[in-house]
N, C-alpha and C. Protein backbone atom coordinates (compact mmCIF):
# COMPACT_ATOMS: atom_id res chain seq x y z
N UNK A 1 9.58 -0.63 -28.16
CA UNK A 1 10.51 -0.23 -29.22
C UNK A 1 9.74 0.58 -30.27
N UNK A 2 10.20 2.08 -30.90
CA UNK A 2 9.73 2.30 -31.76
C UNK A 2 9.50 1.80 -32.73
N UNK A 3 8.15 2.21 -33.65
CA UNK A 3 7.61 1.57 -34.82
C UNK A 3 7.28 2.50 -36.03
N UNK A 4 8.39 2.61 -37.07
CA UNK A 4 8.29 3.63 -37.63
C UNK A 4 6.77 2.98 -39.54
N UNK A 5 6.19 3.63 -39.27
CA UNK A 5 5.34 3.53 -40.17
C UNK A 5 4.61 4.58 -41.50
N UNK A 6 4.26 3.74 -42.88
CA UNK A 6 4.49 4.50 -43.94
C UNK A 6 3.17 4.86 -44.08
N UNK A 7 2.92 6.11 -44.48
CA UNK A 7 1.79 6.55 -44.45
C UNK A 7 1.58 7.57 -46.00
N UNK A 8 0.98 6.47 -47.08
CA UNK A 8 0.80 7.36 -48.67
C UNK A 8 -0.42 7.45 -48.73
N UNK A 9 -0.78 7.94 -50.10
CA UNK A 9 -1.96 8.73 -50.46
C UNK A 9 -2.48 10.07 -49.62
N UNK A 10 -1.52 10.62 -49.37
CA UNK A 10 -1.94 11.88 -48.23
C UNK A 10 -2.42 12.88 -49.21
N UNK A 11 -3.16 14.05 -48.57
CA UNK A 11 -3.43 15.18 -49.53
C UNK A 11 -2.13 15.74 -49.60
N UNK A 12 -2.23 17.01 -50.50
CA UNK A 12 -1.02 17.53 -50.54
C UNK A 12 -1.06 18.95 -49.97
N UNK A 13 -2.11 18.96 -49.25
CA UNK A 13 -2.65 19.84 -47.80
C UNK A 13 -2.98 19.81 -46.83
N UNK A 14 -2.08 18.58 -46.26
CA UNK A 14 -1.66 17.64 -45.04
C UNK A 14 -0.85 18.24 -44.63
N UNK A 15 -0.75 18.37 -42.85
CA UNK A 15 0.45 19.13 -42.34
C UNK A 15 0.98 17.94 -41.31
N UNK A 16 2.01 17.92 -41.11
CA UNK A 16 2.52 17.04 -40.03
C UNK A 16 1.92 16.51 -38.84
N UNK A 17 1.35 18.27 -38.13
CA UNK A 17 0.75 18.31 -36.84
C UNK A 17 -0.29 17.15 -37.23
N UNK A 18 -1.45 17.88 -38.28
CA UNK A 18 -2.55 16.76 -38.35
C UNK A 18 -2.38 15.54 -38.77
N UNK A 19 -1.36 15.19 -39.57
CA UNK A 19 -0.92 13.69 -39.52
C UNK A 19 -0.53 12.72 -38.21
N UNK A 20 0.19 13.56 -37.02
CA UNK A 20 0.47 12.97 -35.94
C UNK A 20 -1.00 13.01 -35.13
N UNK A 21 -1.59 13.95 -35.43
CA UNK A 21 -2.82 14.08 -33.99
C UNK A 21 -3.91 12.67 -34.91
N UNK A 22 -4.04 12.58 -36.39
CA UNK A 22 -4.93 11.36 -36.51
C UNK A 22 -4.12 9.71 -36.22
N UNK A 23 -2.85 10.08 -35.69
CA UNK A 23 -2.14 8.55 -35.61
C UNK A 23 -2.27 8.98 -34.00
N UNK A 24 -2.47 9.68 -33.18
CA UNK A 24 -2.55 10.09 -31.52
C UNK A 24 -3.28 9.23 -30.79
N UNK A 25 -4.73 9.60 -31.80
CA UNK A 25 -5.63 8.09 -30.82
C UNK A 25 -5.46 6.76 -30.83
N UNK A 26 -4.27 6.37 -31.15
CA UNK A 26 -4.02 4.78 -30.75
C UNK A 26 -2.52 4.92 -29.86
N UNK A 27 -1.95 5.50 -30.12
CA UNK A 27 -0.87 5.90 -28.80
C UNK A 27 0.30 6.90 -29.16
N UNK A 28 1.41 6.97 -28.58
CA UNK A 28 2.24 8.25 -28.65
C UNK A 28 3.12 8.12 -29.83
N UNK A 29 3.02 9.64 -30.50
CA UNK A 29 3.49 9.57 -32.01
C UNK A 29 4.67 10.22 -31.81
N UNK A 30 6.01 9.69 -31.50
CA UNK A 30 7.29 10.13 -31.49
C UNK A 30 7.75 11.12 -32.48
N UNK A 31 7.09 10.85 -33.59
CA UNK A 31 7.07 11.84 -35.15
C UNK A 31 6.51 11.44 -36.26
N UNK A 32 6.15 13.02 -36.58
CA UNK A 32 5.31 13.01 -38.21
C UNK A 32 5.82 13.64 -39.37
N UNK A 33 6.24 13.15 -40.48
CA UNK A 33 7.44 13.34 -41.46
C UNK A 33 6.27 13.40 -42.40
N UNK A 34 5.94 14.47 -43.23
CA UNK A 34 5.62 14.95 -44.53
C UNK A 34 6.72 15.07 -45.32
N UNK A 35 6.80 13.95 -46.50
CA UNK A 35 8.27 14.26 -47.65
C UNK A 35 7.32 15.10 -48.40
N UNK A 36 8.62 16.20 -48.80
CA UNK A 36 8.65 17.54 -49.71
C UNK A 36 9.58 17.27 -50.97
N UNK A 37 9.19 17.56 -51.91
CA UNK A 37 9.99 17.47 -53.12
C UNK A 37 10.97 19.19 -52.97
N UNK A 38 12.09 18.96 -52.95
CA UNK A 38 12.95 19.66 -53.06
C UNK A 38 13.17 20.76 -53.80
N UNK A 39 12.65 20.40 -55.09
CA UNK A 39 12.76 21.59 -56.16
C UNK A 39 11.66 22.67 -55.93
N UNK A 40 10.47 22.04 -55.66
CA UNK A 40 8.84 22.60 -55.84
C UNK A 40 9.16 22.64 -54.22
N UNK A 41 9.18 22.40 -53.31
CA UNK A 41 8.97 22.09 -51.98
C UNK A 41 7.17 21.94 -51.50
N UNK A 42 6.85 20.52 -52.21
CA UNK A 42 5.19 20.70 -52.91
C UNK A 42 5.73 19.15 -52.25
N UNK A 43 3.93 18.74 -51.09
CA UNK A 43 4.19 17.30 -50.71
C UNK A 43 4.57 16.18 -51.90
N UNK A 44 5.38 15.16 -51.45
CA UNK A 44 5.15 14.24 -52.60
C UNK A 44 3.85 13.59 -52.09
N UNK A 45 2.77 13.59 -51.01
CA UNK A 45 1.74 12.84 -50.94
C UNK A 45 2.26 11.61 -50.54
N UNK A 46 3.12 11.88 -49.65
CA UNK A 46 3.42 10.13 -48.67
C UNK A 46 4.13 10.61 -47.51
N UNK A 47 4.44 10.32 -46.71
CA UNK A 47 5.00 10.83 -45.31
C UNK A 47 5.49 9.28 -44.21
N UNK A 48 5.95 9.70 -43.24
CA UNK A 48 6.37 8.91 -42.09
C UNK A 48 5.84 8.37 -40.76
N UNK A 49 4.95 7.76 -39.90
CA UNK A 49 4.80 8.38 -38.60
C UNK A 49 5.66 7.60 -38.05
N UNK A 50 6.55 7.97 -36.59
CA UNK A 50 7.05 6.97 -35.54
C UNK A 50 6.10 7.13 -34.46
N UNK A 51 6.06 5.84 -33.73
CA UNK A 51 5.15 5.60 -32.56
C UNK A 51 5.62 4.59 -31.94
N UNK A 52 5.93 4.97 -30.80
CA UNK A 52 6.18 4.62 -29.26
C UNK A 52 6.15 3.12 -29.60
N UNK A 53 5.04 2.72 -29.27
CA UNK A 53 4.78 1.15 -28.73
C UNK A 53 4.30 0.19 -30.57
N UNK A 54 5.03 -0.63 -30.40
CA UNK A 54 4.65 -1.49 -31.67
C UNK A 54 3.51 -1.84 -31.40
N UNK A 55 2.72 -2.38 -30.27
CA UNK A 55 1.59 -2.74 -30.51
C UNK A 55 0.15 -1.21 -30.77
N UNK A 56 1.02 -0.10 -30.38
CA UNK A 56 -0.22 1.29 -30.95
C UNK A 56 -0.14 1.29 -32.15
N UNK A 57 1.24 1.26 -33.02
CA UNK A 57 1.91 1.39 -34.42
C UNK A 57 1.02 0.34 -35.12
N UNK A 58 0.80 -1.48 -34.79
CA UNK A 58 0.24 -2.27 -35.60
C UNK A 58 -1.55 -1.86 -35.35
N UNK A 59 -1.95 -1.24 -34.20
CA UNK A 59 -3.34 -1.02 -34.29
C UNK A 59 -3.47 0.26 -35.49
N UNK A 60 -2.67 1.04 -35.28
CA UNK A 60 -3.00 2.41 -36.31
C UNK A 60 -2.96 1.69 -37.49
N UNK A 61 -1.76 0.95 -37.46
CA UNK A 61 -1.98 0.22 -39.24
C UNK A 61 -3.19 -0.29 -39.60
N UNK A 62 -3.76 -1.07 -38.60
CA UNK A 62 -4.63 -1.72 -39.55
C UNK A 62 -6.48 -0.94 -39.32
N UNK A 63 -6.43 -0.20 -38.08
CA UNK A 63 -7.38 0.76 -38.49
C UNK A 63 -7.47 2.21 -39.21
N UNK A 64 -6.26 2.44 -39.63
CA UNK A 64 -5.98 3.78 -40.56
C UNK A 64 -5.55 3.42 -41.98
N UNK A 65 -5.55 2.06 -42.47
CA UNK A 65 -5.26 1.75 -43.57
C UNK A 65 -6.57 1.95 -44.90
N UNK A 66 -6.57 2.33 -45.34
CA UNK A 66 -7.62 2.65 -46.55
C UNK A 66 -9.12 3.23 -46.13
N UNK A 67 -8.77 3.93 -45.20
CA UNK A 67 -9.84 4.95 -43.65
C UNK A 67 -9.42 6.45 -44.86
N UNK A 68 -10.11 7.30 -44.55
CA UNK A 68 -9.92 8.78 -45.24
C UNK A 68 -9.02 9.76 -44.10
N UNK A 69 -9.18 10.67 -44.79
CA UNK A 69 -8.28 11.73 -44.06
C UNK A 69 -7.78 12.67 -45.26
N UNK A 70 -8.71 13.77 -44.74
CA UNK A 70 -8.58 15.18 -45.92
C UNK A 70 -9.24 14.74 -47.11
N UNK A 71 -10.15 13.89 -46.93
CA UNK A 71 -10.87 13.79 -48.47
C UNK A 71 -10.19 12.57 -49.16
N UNK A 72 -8.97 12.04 -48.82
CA UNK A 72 -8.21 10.69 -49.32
C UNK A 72 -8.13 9.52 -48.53
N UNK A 73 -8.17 8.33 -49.32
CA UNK A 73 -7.58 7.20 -48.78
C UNK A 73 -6.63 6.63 -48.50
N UNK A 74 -5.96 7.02 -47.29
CA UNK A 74 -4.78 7.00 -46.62
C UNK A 74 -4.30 4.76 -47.43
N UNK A 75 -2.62 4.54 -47.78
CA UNK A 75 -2.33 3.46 -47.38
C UNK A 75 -1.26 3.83 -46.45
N UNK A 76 -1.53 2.53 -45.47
CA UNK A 76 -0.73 2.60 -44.09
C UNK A 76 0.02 1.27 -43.97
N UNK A 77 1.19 0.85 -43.66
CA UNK A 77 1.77 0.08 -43.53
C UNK A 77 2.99 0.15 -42.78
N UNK A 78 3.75 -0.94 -42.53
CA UNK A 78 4.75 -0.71 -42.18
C UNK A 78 5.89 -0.16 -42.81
N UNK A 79 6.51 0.77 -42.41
CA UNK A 79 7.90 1.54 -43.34
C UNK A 79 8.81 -0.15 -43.46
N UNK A 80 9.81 0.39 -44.73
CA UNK A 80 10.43 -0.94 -44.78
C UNK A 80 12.07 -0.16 -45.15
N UNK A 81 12.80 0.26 -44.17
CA UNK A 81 13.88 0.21 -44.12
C UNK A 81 14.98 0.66 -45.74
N UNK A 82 14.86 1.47 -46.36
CA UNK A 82 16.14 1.64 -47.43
C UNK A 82 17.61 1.56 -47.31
N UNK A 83 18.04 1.12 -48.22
CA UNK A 83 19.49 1.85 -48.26
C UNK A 83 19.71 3.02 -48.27
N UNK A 84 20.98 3.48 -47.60
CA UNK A 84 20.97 4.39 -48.04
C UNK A 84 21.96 4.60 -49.36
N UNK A 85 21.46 5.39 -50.47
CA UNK A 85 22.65 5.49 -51.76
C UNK A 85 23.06 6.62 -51.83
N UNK A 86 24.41 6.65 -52.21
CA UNK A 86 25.23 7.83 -52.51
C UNK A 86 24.83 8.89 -53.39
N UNK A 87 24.68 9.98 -53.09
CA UNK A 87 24.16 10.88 -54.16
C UNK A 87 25.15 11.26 -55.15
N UNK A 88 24.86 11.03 -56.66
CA UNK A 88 25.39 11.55 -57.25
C UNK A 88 25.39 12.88 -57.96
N UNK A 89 26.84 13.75 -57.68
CA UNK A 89 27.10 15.01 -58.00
C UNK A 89 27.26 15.26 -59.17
N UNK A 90 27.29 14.42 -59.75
CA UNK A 90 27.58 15.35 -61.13
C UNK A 90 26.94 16.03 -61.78
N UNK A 91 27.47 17.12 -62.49
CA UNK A 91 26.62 18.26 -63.19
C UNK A 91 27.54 18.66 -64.25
């Protein structure tokens, strides 16, 4: 079952590709989500990975957790599910 996992402190000259290829060596990375701030379209410095097998997903966690990457100390954990909330329109 996929294992979708949170991945902050990223640079903010992190690209997806290289976010998925350093979560690769523990097993198959279904996807790599860099969040963009909308206005600036400038990383917010936290992102997504999904991966295949929960047991590759809990090894990346706990050997990519406070490990570097681009000069930073990646935190890695498990994603934890939001609501989703209604956006409000008003202007």
């Amino acid at each position: 079952m996929p294992k979708k996992i949170y991945v902050g402190n990223l640079n903010y000259n992190t690209d997806e590709d290289r976010l998925a290829d350093h979560f690769a060596q523990f097993g198959t990375v279904l996807s790599a989500r860099i969040i963009f701030d909308r206005e600036t379209n400038r990383s917010k410095g936290f992102g997504f990975v999904e991966m295949e097998e929960d047991e590759a997903a809990e090894a990346a966690i706990s050997a990519l957790n406070n490990q570097e990457l681009d000069s930073r100390n990646l935190r890695v954990n498990e994603a934890i599910e939001r609501e989703r909330r209604p956006r409000d329109n008003r202007y």
